[in-house]
N, C-alpha and C. Protein backbone atom coordinates (compact mmCIF):
# COMPACT_ATOMS: atom_id res chain seq x y z
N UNK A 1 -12.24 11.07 2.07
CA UNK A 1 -11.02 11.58 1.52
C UNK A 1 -11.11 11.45 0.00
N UNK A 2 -10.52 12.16 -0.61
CA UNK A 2 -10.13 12.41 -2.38
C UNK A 2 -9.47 11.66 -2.75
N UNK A 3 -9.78 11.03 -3.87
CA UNK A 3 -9.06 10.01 -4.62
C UNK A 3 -7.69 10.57 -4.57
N UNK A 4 -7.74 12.06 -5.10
CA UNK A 4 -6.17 12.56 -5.57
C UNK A 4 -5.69 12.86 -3.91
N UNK A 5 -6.61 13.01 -3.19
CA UNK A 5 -5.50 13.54 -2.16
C UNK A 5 -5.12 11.79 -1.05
N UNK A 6 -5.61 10.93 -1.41
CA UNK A 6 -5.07 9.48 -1.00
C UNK A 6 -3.76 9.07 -1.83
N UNK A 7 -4.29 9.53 -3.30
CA UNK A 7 -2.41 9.20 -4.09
C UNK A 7 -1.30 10.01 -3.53
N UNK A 8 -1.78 11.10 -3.35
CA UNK A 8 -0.77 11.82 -2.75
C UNK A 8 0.02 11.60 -1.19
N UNK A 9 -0.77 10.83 -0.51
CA UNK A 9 -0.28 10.78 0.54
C UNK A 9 0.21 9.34 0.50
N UNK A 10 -0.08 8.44 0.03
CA UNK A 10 0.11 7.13 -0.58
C UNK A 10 2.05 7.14 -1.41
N UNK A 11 1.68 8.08 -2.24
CA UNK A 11 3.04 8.56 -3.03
C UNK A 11 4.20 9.30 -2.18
N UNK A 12 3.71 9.93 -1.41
CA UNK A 12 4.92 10.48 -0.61
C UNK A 12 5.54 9.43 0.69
N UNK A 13 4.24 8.90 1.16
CA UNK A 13 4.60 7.49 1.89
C UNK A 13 6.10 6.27 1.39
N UNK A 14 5.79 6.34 0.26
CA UNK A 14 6.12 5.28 -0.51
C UNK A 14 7.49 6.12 -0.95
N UNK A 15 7.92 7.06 -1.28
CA UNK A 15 9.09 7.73 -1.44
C UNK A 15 9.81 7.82 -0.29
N UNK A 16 9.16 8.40 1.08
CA UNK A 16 9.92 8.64 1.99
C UNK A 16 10.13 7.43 2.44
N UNK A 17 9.50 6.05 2.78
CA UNK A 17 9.85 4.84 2.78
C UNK A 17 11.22 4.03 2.04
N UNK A 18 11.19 4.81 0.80
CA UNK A 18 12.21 4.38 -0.02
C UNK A 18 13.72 4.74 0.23
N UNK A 19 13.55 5.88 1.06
CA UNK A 19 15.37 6.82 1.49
C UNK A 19 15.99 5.66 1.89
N UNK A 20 15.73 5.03 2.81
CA UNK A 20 16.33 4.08 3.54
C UNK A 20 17.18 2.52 3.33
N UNK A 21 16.52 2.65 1.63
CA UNK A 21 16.83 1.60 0.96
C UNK A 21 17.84 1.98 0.48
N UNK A 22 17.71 3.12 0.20
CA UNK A 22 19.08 4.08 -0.35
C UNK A 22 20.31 4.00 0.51
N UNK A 23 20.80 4.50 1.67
CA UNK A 23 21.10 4.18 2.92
C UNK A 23 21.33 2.59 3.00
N UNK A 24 20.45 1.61 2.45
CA UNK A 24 20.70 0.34 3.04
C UNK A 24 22.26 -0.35 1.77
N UNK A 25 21.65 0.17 0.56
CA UNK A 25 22.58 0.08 -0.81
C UNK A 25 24.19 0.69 -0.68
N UNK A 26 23.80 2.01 -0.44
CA UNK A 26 25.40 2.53 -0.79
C UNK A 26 25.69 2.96 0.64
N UNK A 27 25.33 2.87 1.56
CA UNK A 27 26.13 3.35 3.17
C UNK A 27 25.85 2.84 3.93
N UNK A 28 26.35 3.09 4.85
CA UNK A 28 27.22 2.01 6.11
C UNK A 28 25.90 1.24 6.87
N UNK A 29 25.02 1.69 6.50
CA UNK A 29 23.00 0.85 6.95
C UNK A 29 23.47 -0.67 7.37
N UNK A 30 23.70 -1.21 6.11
CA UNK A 30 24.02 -2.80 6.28
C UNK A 30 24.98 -3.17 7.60
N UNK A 31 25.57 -2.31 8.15
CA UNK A 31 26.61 -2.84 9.17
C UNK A 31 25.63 -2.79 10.41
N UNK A 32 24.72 -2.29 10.51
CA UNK A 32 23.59 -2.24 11.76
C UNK A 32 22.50 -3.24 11.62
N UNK A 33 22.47 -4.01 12.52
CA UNK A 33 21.72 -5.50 12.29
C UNK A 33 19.51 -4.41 12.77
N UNK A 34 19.94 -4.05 13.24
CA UNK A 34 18.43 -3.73 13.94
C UNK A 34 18.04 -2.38 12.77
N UNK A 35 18.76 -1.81 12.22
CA UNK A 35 18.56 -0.85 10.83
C UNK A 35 18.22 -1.95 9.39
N UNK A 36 19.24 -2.89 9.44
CA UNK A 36 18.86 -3.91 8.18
C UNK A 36 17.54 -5.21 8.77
N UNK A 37 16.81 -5.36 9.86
CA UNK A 37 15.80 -5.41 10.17
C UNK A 37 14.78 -4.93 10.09
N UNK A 38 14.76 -3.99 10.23
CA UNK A 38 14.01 -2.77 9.89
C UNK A 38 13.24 -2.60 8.59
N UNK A 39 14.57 -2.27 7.92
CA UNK A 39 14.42 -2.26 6.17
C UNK A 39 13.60 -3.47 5.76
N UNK A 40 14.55 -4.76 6.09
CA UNK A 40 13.94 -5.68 5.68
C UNK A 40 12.12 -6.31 5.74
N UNK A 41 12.13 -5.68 7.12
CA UNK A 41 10.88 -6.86 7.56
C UNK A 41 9.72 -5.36 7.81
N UNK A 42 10.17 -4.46 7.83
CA UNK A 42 8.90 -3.44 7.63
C UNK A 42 8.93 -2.53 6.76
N UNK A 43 10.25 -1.72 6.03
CA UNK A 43 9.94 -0.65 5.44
C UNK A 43 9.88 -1.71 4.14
N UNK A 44 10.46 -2.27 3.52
CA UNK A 44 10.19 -3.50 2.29
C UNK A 44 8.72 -3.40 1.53
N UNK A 45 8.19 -4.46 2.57
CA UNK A 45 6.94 -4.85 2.97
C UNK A 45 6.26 -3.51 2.27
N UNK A 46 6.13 -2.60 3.40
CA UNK A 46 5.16 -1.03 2.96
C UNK A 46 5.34 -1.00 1.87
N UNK A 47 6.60 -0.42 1.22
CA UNK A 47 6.91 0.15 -0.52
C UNK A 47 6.40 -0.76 -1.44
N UNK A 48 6.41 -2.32 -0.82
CA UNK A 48 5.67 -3.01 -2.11
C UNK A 48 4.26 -2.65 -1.93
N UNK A 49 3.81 -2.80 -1.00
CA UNK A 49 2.23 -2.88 -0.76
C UNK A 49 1.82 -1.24 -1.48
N UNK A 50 2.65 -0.04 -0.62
CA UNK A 50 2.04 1.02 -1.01
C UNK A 50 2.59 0.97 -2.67
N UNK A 51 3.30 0.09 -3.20
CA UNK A 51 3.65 0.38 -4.72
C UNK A 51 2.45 0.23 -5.75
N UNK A 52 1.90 -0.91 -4.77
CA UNK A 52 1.10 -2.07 -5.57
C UNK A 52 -0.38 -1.31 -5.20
N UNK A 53 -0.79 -1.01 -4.14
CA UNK A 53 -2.19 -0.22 -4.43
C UNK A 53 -1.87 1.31 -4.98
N UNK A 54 -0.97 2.03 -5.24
CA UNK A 54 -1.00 3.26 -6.59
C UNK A 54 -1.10 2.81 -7.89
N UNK A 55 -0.33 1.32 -7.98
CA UNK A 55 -0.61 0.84 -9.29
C UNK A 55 -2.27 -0.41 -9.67
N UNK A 56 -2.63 -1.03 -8.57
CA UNK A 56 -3.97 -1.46 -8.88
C UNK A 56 -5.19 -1.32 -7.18
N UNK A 57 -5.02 -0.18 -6.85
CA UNK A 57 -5.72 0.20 -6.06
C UNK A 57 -7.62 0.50 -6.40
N UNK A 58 -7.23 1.04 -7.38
CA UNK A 58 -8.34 1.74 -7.86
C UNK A 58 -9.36 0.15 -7.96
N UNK A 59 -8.77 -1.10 -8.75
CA UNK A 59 -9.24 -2.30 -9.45
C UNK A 59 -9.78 -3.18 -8.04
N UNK A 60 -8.79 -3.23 -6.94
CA UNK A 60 -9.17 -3.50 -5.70
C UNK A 60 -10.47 -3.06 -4.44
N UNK A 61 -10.80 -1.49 -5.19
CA UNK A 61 -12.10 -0.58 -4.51
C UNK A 61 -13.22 -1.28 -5.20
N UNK A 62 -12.78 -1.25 -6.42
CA UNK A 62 -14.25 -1.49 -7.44
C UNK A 62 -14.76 -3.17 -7.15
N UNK A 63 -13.62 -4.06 -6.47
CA UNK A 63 -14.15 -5.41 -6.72
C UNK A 63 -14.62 -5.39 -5.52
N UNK A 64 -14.08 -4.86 -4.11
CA UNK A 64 -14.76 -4.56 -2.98
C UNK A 64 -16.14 -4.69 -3.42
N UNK A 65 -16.18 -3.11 -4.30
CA UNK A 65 -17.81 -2.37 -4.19
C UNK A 65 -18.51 -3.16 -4.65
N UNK A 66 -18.13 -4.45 -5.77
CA UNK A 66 -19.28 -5.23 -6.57
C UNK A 66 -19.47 -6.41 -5.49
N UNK A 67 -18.45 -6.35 -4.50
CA UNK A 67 -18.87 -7.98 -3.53
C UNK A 67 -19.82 -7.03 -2.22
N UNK A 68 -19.47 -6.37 -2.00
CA UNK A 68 -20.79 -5.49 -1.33
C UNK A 68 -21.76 -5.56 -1.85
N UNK A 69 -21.92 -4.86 -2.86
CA UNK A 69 -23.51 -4.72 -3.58
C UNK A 69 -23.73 -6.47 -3.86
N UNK A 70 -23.21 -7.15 -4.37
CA UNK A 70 -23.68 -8.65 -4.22
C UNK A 70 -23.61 -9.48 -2.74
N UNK A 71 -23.56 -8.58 -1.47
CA UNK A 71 -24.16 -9.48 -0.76
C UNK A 71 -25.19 -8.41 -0.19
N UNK A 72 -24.95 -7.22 -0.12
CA UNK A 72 -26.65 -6.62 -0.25
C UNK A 72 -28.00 -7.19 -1.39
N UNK A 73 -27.51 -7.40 -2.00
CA UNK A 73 -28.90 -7.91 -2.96
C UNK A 73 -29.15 -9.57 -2.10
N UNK A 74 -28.27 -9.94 -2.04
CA UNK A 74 -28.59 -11.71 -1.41
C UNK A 74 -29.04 -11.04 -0.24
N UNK A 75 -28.87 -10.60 0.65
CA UNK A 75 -29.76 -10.35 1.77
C UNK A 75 -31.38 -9.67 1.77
N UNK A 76 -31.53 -8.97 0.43
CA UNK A 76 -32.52 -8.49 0.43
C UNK A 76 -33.10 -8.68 -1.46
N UNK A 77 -33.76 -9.59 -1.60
CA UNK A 77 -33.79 -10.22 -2.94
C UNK A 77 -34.50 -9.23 -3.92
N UNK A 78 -35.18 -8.47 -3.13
CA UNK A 78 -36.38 -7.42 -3.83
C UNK A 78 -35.31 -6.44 -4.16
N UNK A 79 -34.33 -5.42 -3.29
CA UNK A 79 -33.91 -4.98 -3.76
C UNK A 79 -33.17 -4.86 -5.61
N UNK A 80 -33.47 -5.93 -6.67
CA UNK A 80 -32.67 -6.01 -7.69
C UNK A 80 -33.93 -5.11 -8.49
């Protein structure tokens, strides 16, 4: 998949995730215990996470890729 086409689906995730908070703020949401559950303990959760890899996602791939390539070289010493 494409860098741009992962933000994009990442970004619309994270918006349509967000309606509900809307809903939870100014209308009647809060009076439903299994709707303010909801919000709370899963859609929350997502919007930070999907907030937080659009904003350091990219920094999170690259440290992956350098602890990969450093345990490929320890397994195979010649490879350097």
């Amino acid at each position: 998949m494409k860098a741009a086409t992962e933000r994009k689906i990442i970004r619309w995730l994270h918006i349509v995730a967000s309606i509900p908070i809307i809903g939870y703020i100014y209308g009647p949401v809060k009076d439903i215990p299994n709707a303010v559950m909801m919000i709370k303990w899963v859609l929350f959760p997502l919007i930070v996470f999907s907030g937080l890899w659009l904003w350091k996602g990219h920094w999170v791939r690259k440290k992956l890729r350098q602890v990969k390539s450093q345990k490929s070289n320890v397994k195979n010493p010649r490879a350097q």
